[in-house]
N, C-alpha and C. Protein backbone atom coordinates (compact mmCIF):
# COMPACT_ATOMS: atom_id res chain seq x y z
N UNK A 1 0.85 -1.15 0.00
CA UNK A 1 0.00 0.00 0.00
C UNK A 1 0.91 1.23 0.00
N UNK A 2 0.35 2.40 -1.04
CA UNK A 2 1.12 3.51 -0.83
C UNK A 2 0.47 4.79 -1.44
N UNK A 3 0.73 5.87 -1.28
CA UNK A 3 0.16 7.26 -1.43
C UNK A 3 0.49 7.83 -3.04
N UNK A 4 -0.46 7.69 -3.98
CA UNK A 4 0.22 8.65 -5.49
C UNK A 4 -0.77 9.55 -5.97
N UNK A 5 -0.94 10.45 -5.88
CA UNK A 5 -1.70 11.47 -6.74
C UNK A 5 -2.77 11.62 -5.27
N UNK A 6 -2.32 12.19 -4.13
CA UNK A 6 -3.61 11.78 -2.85
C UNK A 6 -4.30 10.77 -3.39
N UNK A 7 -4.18 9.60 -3.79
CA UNK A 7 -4.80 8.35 -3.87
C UNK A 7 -4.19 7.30 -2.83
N UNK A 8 -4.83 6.23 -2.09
CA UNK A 8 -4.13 5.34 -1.49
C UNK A 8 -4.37 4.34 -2.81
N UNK A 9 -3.26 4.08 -2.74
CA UNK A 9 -3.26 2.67 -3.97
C UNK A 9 -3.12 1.40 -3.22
N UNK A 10 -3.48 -0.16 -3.10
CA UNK A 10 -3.09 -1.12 -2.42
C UNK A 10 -3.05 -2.08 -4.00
N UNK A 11 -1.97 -2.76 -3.01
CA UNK A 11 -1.24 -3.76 -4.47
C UNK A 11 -1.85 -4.79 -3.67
N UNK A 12 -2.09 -6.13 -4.69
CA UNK A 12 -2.18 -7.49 -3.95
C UNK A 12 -1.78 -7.99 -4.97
N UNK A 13 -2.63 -9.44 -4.85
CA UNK A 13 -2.43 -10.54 -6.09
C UNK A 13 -4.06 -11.47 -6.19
N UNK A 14 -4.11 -11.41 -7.16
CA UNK A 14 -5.45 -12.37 -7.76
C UNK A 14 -5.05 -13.54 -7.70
N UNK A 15 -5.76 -14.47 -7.09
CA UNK A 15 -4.54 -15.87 -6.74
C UNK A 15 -5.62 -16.64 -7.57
N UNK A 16 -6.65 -16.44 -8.00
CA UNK A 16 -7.28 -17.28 -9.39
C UNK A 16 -6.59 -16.91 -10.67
N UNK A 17 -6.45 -15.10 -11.04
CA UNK A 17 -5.73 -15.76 -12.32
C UNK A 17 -4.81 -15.34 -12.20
N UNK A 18 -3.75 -15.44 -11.09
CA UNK A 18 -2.45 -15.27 -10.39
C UNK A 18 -1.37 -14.13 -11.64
N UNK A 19 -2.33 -12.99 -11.32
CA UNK A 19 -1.66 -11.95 -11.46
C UNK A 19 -1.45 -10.27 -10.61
N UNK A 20 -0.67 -9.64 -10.60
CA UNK A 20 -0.94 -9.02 -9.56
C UNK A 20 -2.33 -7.66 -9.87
N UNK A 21 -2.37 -7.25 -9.01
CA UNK A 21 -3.59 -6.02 -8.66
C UNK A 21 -3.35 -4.95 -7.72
N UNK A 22 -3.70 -4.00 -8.38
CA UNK A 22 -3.65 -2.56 -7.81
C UNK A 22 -4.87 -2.19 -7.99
N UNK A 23 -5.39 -1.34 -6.58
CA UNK A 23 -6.65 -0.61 -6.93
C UNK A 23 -6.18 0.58 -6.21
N UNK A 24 -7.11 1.90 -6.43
CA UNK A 24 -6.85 2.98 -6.96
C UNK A 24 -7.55 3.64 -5.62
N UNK A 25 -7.66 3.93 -4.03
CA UNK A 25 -9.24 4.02 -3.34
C UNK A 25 -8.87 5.51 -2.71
N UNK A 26 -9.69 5.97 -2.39
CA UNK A 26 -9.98 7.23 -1.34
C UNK A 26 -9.22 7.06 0.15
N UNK A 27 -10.63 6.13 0.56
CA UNK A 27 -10.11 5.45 1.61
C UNK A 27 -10.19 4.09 1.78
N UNK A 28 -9.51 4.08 2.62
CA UNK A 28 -8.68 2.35 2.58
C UNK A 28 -9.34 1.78 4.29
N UNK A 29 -10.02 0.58 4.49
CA UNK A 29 -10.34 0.54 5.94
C UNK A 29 -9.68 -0.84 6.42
N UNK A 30 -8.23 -1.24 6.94
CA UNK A 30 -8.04 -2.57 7.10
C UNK A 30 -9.08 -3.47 8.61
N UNK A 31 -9.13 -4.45 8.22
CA UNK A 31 -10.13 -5.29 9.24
C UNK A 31 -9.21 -6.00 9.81
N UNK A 32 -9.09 -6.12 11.28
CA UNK A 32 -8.48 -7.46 11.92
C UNK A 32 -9.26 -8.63 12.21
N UNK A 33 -9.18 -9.70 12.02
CA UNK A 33 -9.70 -11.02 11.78
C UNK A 33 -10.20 -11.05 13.33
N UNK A 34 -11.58 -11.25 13.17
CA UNK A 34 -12.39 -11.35 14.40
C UNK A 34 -12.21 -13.26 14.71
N UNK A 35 -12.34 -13.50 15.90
CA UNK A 35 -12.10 -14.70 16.69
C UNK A 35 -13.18 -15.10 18.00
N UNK A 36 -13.50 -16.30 17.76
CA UNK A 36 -14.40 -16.18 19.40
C UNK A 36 -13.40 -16.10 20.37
N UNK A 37 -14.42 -15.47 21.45
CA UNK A 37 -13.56 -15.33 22.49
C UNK A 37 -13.30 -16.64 23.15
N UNK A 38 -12.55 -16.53 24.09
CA UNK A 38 -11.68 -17.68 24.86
C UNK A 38 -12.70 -18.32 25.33
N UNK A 39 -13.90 -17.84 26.32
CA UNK A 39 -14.39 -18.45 26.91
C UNK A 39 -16.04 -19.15 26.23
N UNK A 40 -15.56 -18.61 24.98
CA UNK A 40 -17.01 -19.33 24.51
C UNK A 40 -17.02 -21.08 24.11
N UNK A 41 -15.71 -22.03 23.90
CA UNK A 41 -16.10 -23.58 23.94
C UNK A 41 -16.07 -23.98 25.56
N UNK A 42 -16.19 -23.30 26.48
CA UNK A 42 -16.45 -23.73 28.17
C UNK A 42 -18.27 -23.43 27.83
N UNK A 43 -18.41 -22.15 27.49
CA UNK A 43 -19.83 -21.39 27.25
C UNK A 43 -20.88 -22.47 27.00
N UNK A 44 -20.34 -22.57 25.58
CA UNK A 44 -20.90 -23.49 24.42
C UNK A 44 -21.34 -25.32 25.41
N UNK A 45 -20.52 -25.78 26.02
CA UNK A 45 -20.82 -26.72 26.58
C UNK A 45 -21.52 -26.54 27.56
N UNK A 46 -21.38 -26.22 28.38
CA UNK A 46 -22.19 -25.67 29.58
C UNK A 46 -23.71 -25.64 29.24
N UNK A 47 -24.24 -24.72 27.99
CA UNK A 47 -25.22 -24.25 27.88
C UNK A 47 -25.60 -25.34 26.61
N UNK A 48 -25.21 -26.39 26.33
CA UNK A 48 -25.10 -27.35 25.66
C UNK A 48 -25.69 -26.79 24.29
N UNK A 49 -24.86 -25.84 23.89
CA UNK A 49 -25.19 -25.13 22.18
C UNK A 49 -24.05 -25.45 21.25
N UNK A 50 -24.14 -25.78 20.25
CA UNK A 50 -23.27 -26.35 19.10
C UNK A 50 -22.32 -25.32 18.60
N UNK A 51 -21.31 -25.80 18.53
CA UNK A 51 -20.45 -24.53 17.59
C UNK A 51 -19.90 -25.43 16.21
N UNK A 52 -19.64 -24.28 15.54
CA UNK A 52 -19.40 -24.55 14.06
C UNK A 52 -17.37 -24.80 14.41
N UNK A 53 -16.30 -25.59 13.00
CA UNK A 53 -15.10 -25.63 12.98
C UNK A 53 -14.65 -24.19 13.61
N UNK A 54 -14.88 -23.44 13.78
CA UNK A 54 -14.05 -22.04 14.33
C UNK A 54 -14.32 -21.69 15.27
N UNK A 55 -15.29 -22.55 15.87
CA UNK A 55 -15.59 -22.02 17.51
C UNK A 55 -16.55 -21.03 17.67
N UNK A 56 -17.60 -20.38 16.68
CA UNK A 56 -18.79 -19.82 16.60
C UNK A 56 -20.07 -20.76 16.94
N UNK A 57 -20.54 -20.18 17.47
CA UNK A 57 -22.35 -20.32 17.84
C UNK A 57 -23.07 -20.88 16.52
N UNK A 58 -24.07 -22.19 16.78
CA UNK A 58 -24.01 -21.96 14.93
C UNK A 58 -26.09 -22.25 15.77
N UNK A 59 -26.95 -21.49 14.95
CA UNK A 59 -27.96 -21.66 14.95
C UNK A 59 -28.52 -22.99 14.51
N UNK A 60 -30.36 -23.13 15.37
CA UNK A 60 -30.95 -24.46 15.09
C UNK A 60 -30.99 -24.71 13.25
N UNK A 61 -31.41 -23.65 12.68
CA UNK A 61 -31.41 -23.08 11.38
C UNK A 61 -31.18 -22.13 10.51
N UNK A 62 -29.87 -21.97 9.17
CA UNK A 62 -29.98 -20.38 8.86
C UNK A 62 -30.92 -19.38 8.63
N UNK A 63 -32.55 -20.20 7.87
CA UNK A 63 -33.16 -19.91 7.25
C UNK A 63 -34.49 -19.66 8.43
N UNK A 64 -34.56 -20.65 8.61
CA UNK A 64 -35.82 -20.93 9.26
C UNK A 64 -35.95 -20.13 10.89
N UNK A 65 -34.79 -20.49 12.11
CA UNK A 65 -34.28 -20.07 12.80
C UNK A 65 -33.00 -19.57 13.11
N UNK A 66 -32.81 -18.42 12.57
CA UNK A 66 -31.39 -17.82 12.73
C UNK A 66 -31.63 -17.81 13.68
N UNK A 67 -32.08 -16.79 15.04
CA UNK A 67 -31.43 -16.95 16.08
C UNK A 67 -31.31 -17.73 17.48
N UNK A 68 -32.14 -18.80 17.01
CA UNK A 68 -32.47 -19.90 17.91
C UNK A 68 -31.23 -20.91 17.64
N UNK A 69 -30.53 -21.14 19.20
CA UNK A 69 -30.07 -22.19 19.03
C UNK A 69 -30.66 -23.78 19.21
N UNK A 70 -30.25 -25.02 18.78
CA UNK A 70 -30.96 -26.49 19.39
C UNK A 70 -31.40 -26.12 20.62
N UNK A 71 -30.49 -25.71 21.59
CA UNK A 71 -31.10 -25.81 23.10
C UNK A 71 -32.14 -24.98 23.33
N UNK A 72 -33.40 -25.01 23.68
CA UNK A 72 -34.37 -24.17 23.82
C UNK A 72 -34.10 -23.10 24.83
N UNK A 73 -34.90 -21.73 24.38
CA UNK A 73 -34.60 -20.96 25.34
C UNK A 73 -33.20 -20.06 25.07
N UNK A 74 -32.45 -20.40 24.48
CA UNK A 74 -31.08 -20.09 24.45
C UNK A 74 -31.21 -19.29 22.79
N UNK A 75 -31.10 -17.77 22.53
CA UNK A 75 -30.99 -16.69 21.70
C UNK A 75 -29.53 -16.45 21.53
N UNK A 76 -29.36 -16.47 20.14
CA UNK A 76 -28.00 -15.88 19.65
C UNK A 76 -27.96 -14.61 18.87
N UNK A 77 -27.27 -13.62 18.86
CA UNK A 77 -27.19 -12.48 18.35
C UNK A 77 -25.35 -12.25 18.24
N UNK A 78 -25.26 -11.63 16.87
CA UNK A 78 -24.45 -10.47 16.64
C UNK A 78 -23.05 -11.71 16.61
N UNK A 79 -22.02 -11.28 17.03
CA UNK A 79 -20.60 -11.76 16.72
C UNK A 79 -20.26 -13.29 17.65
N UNK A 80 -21.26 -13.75 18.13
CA UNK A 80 -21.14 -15.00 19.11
C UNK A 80 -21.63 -16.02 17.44
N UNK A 81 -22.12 -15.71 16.76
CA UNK A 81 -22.30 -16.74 15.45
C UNK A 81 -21.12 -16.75 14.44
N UNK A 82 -20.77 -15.25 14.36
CA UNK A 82 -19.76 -14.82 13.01
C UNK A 82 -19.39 -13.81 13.39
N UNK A 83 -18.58 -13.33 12.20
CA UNK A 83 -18.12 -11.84 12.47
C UNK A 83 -19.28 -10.81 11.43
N UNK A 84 -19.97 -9.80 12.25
CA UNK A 84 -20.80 -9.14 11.63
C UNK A 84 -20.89 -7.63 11.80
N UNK A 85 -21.37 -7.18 10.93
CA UNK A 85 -21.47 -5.41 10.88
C UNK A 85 -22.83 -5.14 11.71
N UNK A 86 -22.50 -3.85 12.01
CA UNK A 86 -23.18 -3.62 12.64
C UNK A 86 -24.76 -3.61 12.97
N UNK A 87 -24.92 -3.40 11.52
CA UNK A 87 -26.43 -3.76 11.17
C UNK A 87 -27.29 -4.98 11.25
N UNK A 88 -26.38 -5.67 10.71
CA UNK A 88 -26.66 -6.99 10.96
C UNK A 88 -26.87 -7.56 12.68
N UNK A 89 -25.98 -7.00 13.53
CA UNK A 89 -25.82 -7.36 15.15
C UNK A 89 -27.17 -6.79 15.10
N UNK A 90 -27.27 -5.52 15.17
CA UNK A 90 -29.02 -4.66 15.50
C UNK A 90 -29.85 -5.71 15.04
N UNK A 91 -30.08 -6.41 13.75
CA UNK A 91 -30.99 -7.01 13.15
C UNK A 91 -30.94 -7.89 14.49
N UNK A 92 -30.22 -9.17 14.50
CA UNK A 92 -30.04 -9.80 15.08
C UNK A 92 -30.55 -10.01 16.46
N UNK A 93 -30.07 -8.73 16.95
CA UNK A 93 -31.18 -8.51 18.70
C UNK A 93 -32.03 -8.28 18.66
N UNK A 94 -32.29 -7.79 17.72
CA UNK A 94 -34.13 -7.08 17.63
C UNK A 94 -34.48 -8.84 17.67
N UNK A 95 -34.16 -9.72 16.71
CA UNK A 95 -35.44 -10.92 16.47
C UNK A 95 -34.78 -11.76 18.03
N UNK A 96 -33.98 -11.67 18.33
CA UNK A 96 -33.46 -12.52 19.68
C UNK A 96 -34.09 -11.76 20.16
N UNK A 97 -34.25 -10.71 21.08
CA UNK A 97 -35.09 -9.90 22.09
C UNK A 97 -36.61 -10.26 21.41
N UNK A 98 -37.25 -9.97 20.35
CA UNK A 98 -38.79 -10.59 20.46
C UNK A 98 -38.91 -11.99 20.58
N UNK A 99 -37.97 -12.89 20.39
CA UNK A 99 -38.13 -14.26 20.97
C UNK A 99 -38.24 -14.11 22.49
N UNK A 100 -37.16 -13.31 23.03
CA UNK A 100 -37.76 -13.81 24.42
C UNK A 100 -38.82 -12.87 25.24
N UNK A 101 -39.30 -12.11 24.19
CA UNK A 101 -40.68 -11.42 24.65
C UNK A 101 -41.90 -12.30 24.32
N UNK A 102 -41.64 -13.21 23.62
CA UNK A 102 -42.67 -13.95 22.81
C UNK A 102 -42.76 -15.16 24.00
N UNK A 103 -41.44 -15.83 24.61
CA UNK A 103 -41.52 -16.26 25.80
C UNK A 103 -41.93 -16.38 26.82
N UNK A 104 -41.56 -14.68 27.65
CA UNK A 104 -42.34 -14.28 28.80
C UNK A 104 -43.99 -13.55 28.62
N UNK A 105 -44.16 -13.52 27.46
CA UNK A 105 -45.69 -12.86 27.15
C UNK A 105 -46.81 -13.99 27.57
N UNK A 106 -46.21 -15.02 27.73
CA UNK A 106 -47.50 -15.84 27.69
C UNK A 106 -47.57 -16.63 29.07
N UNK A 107 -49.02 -16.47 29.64
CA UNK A 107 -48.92 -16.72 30.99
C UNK A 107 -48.21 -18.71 31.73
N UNK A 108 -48.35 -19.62 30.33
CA UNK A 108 -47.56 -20.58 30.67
C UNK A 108 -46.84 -21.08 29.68
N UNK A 109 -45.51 -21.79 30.15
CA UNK A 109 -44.51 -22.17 29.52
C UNK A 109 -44.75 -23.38 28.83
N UNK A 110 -45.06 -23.52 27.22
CA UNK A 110 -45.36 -24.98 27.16
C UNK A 110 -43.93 -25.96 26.49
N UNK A 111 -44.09 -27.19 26.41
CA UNK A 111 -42.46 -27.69 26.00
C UNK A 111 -43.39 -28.74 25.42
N UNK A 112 -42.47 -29.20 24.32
CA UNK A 112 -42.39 -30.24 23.11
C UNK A 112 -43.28 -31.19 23.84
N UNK A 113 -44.25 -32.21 23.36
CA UNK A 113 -44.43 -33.51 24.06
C UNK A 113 -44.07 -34.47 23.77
N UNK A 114 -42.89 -34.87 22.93
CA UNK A 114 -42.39 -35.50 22.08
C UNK A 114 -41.08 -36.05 23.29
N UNK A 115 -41.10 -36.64 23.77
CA UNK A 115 -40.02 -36.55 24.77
C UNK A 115 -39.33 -38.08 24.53
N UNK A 116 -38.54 -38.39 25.22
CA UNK A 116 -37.76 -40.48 25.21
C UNK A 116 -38.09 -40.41 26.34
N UNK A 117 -38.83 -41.11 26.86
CA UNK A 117 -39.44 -41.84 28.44
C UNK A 117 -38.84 -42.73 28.36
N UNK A 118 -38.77 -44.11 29.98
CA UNK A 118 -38.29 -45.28 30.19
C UNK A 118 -39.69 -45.82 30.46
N UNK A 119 -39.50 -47.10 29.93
CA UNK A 119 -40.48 -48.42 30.29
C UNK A 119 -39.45 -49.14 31.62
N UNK A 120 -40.41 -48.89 32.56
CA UNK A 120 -39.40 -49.30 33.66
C UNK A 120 -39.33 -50.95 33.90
N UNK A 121 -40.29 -51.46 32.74
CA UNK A 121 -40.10 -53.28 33.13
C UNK A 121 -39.18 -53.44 32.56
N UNK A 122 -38.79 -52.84 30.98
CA UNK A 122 -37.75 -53.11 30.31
C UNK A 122 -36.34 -52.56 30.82
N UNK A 123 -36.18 -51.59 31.52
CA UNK A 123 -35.42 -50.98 31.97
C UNK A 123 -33.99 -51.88 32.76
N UNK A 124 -32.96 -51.76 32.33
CA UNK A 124 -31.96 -52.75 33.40
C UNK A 124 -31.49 -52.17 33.95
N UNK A 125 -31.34 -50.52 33.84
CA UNK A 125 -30.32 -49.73 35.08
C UNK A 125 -29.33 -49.33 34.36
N UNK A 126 -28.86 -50.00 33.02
CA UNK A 126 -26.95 -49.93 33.15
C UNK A 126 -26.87 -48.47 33.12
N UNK A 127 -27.55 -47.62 32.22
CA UNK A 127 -26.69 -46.45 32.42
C UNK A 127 -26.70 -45.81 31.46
N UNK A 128 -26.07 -46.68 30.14
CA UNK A 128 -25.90 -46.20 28.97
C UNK A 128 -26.83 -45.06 28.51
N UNK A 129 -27.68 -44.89 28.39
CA UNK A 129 -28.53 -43.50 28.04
C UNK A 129 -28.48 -42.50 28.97
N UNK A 130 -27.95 -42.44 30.09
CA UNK A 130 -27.46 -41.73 30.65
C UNK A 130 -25.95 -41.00 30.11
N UNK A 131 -24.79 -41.47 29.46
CA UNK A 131 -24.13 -40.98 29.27
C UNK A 131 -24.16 -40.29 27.41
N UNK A 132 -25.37 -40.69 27.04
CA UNK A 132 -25.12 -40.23 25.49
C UNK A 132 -26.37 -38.76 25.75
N UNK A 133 -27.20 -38.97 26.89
CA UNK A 133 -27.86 -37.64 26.65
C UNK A 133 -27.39 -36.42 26.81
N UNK A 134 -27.62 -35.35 25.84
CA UNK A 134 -26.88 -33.99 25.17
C UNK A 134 -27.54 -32.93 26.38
N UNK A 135 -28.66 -34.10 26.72
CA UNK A 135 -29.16 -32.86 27.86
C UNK A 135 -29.09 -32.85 29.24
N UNK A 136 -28.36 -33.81 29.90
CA UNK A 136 -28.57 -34.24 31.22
C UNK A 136 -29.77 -34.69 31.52
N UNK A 137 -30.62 -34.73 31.31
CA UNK A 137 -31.96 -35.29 31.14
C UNK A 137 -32.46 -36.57 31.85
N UNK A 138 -31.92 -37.34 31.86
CA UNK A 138 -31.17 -38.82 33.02
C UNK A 138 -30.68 -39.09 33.76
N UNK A 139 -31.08 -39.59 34.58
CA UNK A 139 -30.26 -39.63 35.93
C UNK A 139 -30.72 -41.58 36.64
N UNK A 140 -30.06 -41.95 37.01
CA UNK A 140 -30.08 -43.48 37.96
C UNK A 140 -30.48 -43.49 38.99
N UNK A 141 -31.50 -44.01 39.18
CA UNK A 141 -32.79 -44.42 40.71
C UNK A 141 -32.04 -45.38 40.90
N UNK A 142 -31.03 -45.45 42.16
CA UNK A 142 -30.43 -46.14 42.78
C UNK A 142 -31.77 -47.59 43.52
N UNK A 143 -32.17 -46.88 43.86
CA UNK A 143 -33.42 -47.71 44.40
C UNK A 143 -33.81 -48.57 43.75
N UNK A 144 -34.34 -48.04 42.73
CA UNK A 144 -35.26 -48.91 42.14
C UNK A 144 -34.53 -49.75 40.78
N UNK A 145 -33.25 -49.17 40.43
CA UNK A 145 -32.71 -49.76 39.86
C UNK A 145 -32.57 -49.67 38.40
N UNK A 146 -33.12 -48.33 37.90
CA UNK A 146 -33.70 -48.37 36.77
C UNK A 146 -33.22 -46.33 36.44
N UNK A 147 -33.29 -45.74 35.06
CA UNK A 147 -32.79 -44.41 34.73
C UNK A 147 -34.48 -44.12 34.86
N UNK A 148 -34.34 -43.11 35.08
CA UNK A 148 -35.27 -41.67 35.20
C UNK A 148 -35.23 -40.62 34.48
N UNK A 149 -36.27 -40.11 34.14
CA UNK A 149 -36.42 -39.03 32.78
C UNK A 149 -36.61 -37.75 33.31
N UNK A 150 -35.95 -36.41 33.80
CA UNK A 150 -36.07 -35.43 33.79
C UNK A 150 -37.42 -34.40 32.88
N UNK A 151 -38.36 -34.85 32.46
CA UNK A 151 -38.98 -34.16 31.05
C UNK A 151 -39.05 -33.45 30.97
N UNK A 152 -39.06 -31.95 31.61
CA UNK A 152 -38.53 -30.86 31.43
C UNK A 152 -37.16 -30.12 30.71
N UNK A 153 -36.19 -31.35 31.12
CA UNK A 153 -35.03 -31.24 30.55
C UNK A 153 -35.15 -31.98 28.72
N UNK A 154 -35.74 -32.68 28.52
CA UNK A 154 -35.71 -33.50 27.10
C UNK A 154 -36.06 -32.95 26.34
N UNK A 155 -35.24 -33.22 24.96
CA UNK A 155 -35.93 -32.27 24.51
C UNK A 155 -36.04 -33.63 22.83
N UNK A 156 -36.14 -34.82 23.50
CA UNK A 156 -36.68 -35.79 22.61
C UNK A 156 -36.08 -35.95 21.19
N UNK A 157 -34.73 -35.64 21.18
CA UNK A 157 -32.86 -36.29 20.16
C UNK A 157 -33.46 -37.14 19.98
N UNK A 158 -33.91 -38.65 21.16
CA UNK A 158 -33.56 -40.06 20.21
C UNK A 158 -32.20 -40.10 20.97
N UNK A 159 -30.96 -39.47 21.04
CA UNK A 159 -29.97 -40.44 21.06
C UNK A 159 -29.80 -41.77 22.37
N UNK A 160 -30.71 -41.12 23.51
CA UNK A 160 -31.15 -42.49 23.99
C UNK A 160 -31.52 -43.58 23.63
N UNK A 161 -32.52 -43.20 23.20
CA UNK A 161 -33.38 -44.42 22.07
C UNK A 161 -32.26 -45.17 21.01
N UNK A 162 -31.52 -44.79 20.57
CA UNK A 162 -30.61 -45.60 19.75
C UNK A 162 -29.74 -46.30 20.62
N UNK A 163 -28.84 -45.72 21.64
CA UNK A 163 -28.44 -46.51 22.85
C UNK A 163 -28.80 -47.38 23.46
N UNK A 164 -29.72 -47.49 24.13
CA UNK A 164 -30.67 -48.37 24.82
C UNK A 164 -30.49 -50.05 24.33
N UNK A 165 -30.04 -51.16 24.94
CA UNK A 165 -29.52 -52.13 24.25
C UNK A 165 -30.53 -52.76 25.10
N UNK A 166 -31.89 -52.72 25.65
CA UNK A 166 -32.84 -53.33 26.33
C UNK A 166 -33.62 -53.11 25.27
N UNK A 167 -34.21 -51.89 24.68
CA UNK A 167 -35.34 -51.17 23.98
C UNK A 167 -36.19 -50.17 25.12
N UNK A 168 -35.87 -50.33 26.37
CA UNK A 168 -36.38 -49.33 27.39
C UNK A 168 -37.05 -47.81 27.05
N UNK A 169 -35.36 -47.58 26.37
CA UNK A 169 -36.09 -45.68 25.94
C UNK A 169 -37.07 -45.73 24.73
N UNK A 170 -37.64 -45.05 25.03
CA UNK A 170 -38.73 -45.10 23.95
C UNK A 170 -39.40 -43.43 24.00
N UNK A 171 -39.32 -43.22 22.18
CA UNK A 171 -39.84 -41.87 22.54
C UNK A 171 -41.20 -41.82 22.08
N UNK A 172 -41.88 -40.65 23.79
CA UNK A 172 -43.12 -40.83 23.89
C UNK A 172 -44.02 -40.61 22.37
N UNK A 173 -45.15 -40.89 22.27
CA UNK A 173 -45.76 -40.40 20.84
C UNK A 173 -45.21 -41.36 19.76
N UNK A 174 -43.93 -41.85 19.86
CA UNK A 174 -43.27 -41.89 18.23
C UNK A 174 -42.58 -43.85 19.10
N UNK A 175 -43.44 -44.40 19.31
CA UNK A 175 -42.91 -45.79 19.68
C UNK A 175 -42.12 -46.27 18.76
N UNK A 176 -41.73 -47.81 18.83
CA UNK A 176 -41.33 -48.68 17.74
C UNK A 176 -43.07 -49.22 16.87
N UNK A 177 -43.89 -49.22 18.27
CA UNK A 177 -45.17 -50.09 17.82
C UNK A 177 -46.20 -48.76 16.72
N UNK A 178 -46.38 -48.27 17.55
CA UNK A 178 -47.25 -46.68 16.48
C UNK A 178 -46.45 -46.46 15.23
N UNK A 179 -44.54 -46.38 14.99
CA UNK A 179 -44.13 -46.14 14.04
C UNK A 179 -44.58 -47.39 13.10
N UNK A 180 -44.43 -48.58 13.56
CA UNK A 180 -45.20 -50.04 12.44
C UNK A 180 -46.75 -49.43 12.35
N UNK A 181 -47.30 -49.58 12.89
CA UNK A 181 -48.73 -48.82 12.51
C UNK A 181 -48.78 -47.77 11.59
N UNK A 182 -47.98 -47.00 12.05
CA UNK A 182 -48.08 -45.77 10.67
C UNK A 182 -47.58 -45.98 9.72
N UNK A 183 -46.56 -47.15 9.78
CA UNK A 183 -46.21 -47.47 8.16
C UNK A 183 -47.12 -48.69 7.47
N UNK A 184 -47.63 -49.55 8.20
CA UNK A 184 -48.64 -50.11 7.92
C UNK A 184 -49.77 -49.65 7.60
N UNK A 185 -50.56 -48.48 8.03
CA UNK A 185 -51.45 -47.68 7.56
C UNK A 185 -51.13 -46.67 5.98
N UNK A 186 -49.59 -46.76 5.53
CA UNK A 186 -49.24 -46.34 4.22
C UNK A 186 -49.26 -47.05 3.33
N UNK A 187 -49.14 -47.97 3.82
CA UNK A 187 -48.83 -49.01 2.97
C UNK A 187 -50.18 -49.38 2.17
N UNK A 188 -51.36 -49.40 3.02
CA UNK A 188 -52.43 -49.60 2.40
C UNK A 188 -53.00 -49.11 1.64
């Protein structure tokens, strides 16, 4: 980069048709490469929200839900996803802040009913769905010998249900037996 005619000129190189380039500008604005901060993969786990290869926040959906992350309840805005201008951050809080007005506006809290329950005859205790749930959601009845379903916490993955080497977890609504029924009812 350098000063000719009060012009800032900056040289580079076109590395597609690998020749060099000069442009001609007024003003020149360099950017330093934005980074998450340190403490956002402690964050990110904790609050059990997904991050993308670079250690950004990555939403349930770009399209559908930008600023919802998987974990319910949990709003993303502004430079915790990407690196963004300013306008975009504003955009961003505005629809995160009416999500959680859309939240507290309503006199009760309702949650998915779609949940993985235990059949406690089938149930053996070991554990295993306890350590694959994303939500803490499980926990071991010493007593009785058998895992326990938080349902408040579930937010009805399945990845229990694939674990489960009894068939115990089972998610509510969406059985093994109702899913044969509903494909048996297509079939016809």
């Amino acid at each position: 980069m350098y000063r000719s005619n009060g012009k800032v000129v900056v040289q580079g190189i076109d590395t597609l048709a690998n020749r060099p380039v000069e442009i001609k500008a007024d003003l020149v604005v360099l950017a330093s490469a934005v980074r998450p901060s340190s403490g956002v993969a402690q964050l990110a786990k904790m609050l059990k929200i997904s991050s993308d290869e670079n250690g950004f926040l990555t939403e349930a959906h770009p399209k559908l839900r930008p600023v919802e992350s998987l974990t319910a309840g949990i709003y993303l805005a502004g430079c915790a996803q990407a690196p963004r201008d300013i306008p975009d951050t504003v955009a961003q809080a505005a629809g995160a802040a009416a999500m959680v007005v859309n939240l507290f506006a309503r006199d009760h809290l309702f949650h998915e009913p779609t949940i993985a329950g235990v059949n406690e005859e089938l149930c053996s205790g070991c554990g295993i769905c306890i350590g694959v749930c994303p939500y803490s959601a499980r926990s071991l009845n010493r007593e009785k010998g058998i895992v326990e379903v938080k349902e408040i916490l579930c937010e009805g993955c399945g990845a229990c249900v694939a674990a489960c080497p009894s068939g115990a977890a089972q998610q509510r609504n969406l059985t093994d037996v109702q899913l044969t029924e509903m494909i048996k009812a297509i079939l016809e």
